[in-house]
Protein backbone atom coordinates (compact mmCIF):
# COMPACT_ATOMS: atom_id res chain seq x y z
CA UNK A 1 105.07 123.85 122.36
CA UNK A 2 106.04 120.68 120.63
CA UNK A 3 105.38 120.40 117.13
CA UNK A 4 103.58 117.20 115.99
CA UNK A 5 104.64 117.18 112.34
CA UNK A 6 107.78 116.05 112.35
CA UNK A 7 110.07 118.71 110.15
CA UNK A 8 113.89 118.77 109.14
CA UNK A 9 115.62 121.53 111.11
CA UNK A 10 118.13 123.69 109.02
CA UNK A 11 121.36 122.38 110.66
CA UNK A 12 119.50 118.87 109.08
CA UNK A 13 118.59 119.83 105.94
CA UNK A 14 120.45 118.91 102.35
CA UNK A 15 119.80 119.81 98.68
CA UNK A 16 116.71 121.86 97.57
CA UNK A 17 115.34 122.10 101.29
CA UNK A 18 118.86 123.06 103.08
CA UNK A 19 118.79 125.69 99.68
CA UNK A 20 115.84 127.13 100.85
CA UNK A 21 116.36 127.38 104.93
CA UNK A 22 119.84 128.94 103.07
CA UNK A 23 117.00 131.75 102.04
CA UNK A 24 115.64 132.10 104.92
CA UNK A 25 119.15 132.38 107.23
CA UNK A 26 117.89 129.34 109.24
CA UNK A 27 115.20 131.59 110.51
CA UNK A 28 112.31 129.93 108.60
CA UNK A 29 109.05 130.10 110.82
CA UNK A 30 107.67 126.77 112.13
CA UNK A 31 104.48 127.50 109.96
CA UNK A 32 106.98 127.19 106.60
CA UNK A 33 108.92 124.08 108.22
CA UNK A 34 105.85 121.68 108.39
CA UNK A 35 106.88 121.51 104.24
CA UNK A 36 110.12 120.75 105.20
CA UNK A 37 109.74 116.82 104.17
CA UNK A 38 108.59 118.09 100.93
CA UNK A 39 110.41 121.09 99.50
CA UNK A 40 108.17 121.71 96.49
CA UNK A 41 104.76 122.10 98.59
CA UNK A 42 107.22 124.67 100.30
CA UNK A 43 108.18 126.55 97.04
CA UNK A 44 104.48 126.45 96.19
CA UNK A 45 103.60 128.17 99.39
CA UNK A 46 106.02 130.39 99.27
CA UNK A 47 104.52 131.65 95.64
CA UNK A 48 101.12 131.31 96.69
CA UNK A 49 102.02 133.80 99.62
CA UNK A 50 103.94 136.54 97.31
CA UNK A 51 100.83 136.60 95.14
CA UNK A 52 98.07 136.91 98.19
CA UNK A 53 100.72 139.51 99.94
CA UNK A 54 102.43 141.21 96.96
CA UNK A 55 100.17 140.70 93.93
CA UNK A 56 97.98 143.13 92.35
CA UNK A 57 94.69 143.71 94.72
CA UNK A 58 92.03 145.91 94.98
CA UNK A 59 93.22 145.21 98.74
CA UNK A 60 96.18 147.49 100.10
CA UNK A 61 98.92 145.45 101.33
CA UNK A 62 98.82 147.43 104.79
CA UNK A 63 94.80 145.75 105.03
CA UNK A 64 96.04 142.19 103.91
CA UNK A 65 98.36 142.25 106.43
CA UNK A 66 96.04 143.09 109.40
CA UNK A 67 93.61 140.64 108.02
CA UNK A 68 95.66 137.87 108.81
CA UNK A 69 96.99 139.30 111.94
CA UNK A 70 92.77 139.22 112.84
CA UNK A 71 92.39 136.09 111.62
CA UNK A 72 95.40 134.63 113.80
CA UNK A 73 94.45 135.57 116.60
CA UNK A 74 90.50 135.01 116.06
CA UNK A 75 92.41 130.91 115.64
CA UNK A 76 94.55 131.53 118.56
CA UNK A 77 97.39 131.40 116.53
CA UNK A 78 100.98 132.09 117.31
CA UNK A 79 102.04 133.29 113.53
């Protein structure tokens, strides 16, 4: 599948964005590289993500996971 946001691939990338593909190994999913023309809204997503996934919930992480594995596929979603 073609994406239809245009992105900067790693082997493209320079300062702050190439800094955080360098994070990621190059292996950044496609869902993460639709920021990749704007490397803060990246670093925001990124935070917002650690706090939904990693912060303090009455939520196990274990449930938080699945929940977004249901509600990818319910959106027949690839990530």
């Amino acid at each position: 599948m073609t994406a239809r946001i245009q992105v900067i691939e790693s082997d493209q990338a320079e300062g702050k964005m190439k800094e955080l593909y360098d994070r990621f190994n190059g292996q950044m999913a496609n869902i993460l590289k639709i920021h990749s023309l704007n490397p803060k809204s990246l670093e925001a997503h990124l935070d917002y993500y650690r706090v939904i996934m990693f912060g303090k919930s009455p939520l196990p992480r274990r449930l938080r996971e699945m929940i977004a594995t249901v509600v990818s596929t319910t959106n027949e979603c690839f990530y």
